[in-house]
PDB file of N, CA and C in Angstrom:
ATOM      1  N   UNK A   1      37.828 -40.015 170.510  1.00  0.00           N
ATOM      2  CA  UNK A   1      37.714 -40.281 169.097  1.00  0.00           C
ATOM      3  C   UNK A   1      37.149 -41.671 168.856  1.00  0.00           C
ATOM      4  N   UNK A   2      37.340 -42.600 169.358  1.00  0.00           N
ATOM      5  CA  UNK A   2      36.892 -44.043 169.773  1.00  0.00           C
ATOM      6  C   UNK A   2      36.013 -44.201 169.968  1.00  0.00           C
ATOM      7  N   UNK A   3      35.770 -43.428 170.792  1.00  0.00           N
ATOM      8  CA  UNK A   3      33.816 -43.442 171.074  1.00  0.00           C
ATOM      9  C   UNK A   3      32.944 -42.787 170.240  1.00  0.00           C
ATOM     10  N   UNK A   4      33.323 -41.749 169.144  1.00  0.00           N
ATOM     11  CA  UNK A   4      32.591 -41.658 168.224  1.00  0.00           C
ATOM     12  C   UNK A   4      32.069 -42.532 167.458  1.00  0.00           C
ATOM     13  N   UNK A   5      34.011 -42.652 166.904  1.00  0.00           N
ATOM     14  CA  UNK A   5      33.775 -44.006 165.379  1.00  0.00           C
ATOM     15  C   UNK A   5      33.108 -45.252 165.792  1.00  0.00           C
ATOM     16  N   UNK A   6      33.042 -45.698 167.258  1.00  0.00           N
ATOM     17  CA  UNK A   6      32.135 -46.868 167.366  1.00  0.00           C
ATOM     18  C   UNK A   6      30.579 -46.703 167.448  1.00  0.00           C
ATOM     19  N   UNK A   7      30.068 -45.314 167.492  1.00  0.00           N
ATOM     20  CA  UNK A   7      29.329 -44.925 167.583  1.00  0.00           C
ATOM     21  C   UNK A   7      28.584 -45.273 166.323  1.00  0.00           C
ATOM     22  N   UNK A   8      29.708 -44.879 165.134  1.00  0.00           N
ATOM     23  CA  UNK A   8      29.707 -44.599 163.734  1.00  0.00           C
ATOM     24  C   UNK A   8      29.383 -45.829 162.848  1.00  0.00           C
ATOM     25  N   UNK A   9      29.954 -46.931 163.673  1.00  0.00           N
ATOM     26  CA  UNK A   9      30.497 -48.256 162.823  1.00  0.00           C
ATOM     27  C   UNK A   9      29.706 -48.912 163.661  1.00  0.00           C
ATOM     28  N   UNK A  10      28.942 -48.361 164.364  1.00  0.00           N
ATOM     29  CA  UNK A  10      27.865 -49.728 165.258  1.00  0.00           C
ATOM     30  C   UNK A  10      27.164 -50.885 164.607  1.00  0.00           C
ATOM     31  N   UNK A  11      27.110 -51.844 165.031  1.00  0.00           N
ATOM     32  CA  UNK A  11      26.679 -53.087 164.237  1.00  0.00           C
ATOM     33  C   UNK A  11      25.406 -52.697 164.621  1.00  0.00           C
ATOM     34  N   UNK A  12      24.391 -52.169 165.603  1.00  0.00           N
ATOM     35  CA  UNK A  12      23.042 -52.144 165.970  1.00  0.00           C
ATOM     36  C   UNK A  12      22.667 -50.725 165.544  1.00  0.00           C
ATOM     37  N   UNK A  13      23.101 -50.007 164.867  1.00  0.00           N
ATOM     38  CA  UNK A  13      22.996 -48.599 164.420  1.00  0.00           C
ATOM     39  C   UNK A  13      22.671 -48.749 162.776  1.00  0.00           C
ATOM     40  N   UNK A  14      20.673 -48.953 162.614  1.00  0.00           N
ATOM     41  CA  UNK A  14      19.915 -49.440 161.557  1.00  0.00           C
ATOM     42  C   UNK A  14      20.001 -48.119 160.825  1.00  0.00           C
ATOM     43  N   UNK A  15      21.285 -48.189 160.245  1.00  0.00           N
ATOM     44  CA  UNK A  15      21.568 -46.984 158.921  1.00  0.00           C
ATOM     45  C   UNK A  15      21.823 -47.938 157.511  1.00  0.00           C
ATOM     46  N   UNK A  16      21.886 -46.898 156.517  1.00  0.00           N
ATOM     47  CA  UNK A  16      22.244 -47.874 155.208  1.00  0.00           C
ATOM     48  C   UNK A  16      23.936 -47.595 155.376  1.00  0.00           C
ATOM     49  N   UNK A  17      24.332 -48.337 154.212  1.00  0.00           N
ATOM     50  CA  UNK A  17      26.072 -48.068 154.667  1.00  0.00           C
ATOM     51  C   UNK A  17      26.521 -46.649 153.992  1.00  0.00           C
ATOM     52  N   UNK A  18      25.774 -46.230 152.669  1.00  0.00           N
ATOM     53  CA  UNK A  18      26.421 -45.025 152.758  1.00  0.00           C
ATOM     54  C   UNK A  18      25.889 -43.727 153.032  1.00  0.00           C
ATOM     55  N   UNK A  19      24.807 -43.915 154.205  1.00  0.00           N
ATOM     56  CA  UNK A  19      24.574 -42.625 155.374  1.00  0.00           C
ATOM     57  C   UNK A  19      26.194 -43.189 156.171  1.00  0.00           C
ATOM     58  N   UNK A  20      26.014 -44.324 156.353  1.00  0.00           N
ATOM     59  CA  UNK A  20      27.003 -44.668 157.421  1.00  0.00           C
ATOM     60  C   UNK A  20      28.702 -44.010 157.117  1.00  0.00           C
ATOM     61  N   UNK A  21      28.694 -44.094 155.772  1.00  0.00           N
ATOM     62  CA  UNK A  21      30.082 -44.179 155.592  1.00  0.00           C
ATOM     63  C   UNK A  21      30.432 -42.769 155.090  1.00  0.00           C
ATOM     64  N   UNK A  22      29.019 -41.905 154.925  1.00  0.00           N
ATOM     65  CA  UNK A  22      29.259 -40.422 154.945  1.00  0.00           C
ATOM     66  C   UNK A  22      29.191 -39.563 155.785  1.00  0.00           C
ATOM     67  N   UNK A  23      28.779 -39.809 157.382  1.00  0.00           N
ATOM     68  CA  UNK A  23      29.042 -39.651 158.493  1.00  0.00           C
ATOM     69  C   UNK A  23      30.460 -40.054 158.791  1.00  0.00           C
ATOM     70  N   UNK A  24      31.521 -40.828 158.413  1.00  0.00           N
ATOM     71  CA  UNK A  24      32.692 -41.335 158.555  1.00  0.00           C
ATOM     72  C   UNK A  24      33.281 -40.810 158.123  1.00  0.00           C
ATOM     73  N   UNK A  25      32.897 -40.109 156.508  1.00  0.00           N
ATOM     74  CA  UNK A  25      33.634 -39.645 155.624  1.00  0.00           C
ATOM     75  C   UNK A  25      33.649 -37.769 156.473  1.00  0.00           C
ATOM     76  N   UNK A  26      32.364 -37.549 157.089  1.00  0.00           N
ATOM     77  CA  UNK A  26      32.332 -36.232 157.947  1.00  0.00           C
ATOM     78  C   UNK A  26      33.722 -36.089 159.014  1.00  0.00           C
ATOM     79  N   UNK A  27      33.347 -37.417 159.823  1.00  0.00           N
ATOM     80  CA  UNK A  27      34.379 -37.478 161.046  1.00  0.00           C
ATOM     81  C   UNK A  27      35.765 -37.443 160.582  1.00  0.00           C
ATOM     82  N   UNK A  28      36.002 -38.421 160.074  1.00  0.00           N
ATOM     83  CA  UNK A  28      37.777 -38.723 160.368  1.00  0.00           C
ATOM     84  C   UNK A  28      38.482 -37.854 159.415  1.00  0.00           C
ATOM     85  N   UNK A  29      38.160 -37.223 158.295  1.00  0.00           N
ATOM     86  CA  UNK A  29      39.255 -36.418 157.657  1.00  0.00           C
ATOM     87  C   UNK A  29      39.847 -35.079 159.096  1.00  0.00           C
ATOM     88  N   UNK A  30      38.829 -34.559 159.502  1.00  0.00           N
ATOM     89  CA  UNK A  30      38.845 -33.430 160.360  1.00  0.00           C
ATOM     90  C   UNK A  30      39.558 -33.873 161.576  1.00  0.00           C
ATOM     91  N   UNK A  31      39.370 -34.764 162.161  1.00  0.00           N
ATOM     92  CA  UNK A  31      40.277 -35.620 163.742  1.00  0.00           C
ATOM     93  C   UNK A  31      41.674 -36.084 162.527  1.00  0.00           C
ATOM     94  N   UNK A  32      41.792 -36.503 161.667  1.00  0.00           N
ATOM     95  CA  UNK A  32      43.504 -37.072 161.265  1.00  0.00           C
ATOM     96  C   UNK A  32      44.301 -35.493 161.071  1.00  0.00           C
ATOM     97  N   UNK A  33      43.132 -34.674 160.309  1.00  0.00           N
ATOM     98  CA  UNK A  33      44.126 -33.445 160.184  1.00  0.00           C
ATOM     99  C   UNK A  33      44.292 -32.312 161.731  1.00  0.00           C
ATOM    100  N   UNK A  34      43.377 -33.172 162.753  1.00  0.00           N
ATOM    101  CA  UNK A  34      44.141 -32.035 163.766  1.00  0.00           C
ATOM    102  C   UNK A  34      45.066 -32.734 164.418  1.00  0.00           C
ATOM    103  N   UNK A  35      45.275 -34.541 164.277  1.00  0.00           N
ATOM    104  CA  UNK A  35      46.339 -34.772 165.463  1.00  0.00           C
ATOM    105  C   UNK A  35      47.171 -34.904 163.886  1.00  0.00           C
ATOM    106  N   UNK A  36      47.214 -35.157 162.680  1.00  0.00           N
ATOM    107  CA  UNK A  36      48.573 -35.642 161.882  1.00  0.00           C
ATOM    108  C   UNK A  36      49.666 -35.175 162.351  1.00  0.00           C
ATOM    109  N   UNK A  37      50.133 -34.213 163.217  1.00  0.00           N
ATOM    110  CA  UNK A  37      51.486 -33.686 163.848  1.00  0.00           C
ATOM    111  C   UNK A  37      52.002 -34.703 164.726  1.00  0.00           C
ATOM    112  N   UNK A  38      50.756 -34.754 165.192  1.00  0.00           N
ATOM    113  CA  UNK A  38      51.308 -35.549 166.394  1.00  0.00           C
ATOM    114  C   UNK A  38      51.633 -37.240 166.306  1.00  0.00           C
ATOM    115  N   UNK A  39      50.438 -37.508 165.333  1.00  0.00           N
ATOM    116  CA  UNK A  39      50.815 -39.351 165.379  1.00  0.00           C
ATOM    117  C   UNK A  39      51.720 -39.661 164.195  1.00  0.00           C
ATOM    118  N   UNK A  40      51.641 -40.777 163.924  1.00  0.00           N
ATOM    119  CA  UNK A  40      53.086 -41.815 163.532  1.00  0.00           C
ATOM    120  C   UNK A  40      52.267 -42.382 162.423  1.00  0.00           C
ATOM    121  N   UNK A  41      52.646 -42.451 160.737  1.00  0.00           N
ATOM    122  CA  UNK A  41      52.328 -43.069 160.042  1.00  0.00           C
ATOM    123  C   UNK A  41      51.494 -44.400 160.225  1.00  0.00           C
ATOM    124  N   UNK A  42      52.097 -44.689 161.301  1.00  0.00           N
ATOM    125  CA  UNK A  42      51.578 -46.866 161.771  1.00  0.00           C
ATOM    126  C   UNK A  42      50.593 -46.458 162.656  1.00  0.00           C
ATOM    127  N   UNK A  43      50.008 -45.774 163.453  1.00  0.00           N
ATOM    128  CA  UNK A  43      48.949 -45.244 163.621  1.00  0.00           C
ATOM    129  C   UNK A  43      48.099 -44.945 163.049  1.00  0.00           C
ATOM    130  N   UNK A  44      47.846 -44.553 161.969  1.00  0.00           N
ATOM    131  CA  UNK A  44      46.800 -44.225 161.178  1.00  0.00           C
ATOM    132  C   UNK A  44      47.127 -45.468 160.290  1.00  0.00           C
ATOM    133  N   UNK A  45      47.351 -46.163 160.044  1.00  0.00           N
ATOM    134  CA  UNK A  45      47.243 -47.885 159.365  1.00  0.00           C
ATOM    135  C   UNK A  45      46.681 -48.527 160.289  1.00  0.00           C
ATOM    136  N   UNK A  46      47.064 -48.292 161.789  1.00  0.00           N
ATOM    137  CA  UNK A  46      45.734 -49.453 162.720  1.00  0.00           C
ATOM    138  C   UNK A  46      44.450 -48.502 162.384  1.00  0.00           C
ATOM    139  N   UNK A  47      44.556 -47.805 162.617  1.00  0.00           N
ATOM    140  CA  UNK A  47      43.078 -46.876 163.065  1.00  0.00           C
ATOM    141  C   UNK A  47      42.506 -47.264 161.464  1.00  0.00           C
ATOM    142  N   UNK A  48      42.858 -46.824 160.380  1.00  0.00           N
ATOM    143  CA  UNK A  48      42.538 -47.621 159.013  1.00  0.00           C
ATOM    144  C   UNK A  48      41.799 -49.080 159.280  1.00  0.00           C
ATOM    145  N   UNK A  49      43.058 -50.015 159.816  1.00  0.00           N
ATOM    146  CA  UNK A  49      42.521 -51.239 159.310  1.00  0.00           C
ATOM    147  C   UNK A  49      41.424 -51.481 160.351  1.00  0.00           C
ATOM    148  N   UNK A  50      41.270 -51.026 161.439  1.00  0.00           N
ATOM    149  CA  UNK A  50      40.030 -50.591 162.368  1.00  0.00           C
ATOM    150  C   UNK A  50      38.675 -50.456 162.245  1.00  0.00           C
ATOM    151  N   UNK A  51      39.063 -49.420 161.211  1.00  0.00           N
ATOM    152  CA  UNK A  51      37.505 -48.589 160.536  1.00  0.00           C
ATOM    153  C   UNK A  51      37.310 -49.733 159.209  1.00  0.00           C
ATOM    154  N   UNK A  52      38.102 -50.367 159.007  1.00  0.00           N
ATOM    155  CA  UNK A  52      37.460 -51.792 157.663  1.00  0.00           C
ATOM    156  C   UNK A  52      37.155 -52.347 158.642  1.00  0.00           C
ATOM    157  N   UNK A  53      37.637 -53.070 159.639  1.00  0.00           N
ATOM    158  CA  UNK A  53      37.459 -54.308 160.252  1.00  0.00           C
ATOM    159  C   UNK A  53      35.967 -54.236 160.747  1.00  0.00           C
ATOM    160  N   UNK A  54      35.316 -53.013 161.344  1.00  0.00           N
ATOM    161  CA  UNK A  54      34.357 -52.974 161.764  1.00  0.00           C
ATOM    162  C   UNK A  54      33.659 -52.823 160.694  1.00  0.00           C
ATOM    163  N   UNK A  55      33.478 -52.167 159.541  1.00  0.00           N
ATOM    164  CA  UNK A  55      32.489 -52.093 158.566  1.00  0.00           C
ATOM    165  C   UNK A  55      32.364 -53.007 157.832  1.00  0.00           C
ATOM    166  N   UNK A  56      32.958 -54.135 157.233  1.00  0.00           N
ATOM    167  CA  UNK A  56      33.280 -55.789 157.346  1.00  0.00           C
ATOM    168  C   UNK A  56      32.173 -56.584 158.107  1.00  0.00           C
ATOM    169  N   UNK A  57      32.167 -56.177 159.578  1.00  0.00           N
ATOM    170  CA  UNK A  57      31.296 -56.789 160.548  1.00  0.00           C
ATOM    171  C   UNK A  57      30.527 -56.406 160.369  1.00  0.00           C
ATOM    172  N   UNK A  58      30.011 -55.022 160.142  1.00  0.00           N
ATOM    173  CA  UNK A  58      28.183 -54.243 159.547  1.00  0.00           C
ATOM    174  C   UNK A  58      28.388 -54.757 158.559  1.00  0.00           C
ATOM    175  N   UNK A  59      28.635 -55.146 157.587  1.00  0.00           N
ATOM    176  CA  UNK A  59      27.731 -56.086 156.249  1.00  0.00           C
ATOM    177  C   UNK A  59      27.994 -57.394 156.635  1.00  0.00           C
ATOM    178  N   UNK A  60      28.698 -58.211 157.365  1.00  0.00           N
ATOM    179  CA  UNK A  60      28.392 -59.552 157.941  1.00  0.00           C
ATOM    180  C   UNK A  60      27.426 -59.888 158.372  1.00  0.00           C
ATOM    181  N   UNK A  61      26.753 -58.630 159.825  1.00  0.00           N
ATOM    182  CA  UNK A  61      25.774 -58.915 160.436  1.00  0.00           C
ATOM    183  C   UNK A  61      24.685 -58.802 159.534  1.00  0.00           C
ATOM    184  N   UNK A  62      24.349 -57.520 158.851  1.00  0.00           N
ATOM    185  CA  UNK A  62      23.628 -56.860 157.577  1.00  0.00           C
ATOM    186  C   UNK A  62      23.035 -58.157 157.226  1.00  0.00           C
ATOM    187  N   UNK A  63      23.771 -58.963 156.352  1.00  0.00           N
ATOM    188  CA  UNK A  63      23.658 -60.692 155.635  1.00  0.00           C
ATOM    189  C   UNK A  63      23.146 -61.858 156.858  1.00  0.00           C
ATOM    190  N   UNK A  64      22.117 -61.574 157.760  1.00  0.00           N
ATOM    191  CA  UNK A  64      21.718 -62.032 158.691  1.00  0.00           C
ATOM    192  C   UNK A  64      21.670 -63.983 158.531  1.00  0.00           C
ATOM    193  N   UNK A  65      21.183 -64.770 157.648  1.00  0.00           N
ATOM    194  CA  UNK A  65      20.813 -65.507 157.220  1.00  0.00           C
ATOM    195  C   UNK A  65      22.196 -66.556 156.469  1.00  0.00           C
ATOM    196  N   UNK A  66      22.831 -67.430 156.976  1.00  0.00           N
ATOM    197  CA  UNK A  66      23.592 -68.282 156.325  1.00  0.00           C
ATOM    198  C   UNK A  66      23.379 -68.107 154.646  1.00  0.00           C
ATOM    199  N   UNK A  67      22.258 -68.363 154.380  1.00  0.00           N
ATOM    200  CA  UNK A  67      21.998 -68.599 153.051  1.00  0.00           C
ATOM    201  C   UNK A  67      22.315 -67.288 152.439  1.00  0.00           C
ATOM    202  N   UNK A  68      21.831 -66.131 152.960  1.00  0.00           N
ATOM    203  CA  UNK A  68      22.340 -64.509 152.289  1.00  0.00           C
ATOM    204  C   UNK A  68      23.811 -64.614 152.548  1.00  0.00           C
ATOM    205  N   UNK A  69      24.399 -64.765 153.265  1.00  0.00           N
ATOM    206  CA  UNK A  69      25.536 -64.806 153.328  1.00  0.00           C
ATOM    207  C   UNK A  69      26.122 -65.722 152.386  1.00  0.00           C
ATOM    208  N   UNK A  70      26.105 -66.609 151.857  1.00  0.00           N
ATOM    209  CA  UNK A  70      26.953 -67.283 150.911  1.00  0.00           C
ATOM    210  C   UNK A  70      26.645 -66.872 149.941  1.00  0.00           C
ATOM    211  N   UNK A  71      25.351 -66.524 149.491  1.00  0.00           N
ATOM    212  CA  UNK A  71      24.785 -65.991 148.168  1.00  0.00           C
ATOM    213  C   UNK A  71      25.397 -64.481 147.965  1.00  0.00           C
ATOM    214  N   UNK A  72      25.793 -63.752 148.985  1.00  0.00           N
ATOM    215  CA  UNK A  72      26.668 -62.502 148.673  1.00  0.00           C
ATOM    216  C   UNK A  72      27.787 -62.264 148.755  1.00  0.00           C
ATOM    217  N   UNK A  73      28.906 -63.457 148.973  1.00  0.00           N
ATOM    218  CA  UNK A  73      29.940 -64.237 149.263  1.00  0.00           C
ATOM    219  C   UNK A  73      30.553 -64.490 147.631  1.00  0.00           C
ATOM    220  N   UNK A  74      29.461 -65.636 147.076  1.00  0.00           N
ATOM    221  CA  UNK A  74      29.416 -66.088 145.378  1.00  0.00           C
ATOM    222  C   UNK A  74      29.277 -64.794 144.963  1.00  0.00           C
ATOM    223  N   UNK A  75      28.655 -63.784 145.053  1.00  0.00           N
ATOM    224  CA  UNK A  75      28.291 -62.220 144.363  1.00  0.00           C
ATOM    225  C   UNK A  75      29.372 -61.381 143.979  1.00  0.00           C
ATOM    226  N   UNK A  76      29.906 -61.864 145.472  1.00  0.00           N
ATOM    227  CA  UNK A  76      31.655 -60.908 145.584  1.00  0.00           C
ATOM    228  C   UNK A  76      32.939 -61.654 144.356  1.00  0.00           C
ATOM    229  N   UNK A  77      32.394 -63.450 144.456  1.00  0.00           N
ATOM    230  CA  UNK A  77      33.372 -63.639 143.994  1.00  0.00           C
ATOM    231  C   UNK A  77      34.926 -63.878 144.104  1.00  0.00           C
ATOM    232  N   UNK A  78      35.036 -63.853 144.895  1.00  0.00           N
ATOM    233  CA  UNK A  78      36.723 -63.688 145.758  1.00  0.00           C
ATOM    234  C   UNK A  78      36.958 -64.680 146.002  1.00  0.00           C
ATOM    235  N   UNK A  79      37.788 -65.684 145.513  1.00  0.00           N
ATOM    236  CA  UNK A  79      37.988 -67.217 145.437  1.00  0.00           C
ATOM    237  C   UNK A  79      38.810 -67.499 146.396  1.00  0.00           C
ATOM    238  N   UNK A  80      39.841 -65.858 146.804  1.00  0.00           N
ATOM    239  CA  UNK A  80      41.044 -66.536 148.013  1.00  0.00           C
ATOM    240  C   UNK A  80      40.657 -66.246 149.014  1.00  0.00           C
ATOM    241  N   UNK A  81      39.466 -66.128 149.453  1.00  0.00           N
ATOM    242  CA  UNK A  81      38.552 -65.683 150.565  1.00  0.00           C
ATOM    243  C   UNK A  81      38.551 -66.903 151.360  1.00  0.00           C
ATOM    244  N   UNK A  82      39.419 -66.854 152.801  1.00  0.00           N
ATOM    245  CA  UNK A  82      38.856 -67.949 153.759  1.00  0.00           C
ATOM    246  C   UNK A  82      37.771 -68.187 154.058  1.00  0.00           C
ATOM    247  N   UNK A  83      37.194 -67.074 154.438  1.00  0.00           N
ATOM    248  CA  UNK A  83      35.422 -66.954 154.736  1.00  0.00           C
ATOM    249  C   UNK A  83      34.458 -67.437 153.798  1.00  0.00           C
ATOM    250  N   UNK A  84      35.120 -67.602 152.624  1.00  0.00           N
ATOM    251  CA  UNK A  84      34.103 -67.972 151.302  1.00  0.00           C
ATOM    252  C   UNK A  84      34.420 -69.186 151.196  1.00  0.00           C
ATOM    253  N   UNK A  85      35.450 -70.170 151.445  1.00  0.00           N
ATOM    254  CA  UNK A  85      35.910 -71.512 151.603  1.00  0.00           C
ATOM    255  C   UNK A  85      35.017 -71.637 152.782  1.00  0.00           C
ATOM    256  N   UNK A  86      34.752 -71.399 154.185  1.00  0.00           N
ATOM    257  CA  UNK A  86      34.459 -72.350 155.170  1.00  0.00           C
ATOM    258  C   UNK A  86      32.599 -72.118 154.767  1.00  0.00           C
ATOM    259  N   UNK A  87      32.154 -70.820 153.943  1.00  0.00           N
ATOM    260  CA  UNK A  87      31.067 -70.913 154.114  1.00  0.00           C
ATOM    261  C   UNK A  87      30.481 -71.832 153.257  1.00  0.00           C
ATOM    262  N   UNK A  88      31.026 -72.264 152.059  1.00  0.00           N
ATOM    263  CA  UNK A  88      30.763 -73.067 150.779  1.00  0.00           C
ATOM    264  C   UNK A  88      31.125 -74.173 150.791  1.00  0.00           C
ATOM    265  N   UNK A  89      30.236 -75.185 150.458  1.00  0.00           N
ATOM    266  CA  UNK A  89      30.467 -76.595 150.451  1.00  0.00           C
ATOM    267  C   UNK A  89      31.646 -76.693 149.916  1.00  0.00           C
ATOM    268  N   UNK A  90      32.246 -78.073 149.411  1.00  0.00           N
ATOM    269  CA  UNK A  90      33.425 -78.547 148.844  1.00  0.00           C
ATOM    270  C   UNK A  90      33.142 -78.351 147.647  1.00  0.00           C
ATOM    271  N   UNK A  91      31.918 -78.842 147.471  1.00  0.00           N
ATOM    272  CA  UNK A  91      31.629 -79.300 145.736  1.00  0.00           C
ATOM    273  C   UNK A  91      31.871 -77.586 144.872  1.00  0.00           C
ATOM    274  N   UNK A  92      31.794 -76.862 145.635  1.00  0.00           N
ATOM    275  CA  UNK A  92      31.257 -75.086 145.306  1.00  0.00           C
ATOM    276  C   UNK A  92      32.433 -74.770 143.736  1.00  0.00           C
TER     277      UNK A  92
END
């Protein structure tokens, strides 16, 4: 199953995000409903925060350029963002 979704969530896999995330949306409903018997609520919260963590990193890399990156950082808006503090000057 691992080796799909990384397949899926590849940072070098030149898809847009939502081919990407409708190929995702294909995979994982169908794999949670054949093991849900078997796994443990807190299992499917890692495997969750998993499948963000990596798609997080595809629009990090995506924003190739320091400068795109802060400029889509300010876009987002998110003021309690560590990542948006170290990327933004003081004065920001």
């Amino acid at each position: 199953m691992k080796d799909r979704t990384r397949a899926l969530v590849s940072r070098r896999w030149g898809v847009s995000t939502g081919y990407r995330i409708d190929q995702l949306n294909r995979f994982v409903p169908g794999w949670l409903g054949y093991f849900r018997l078997s796994m443990t609520p807190d299992k499917f919260a890692k495997i969750d925060q998993w499948f963000r963590r990596r798609l997080r990193q595809v629009h990090w890399k995506e924003w190739k350029l320091p400068r795109t990156r802060v400029a889509n950082l300010r876009d987002l808006n998110d003021a309690t963002s560590p990542i948006l503090h170290r990327a933004l000057p003081t004065q920001y």
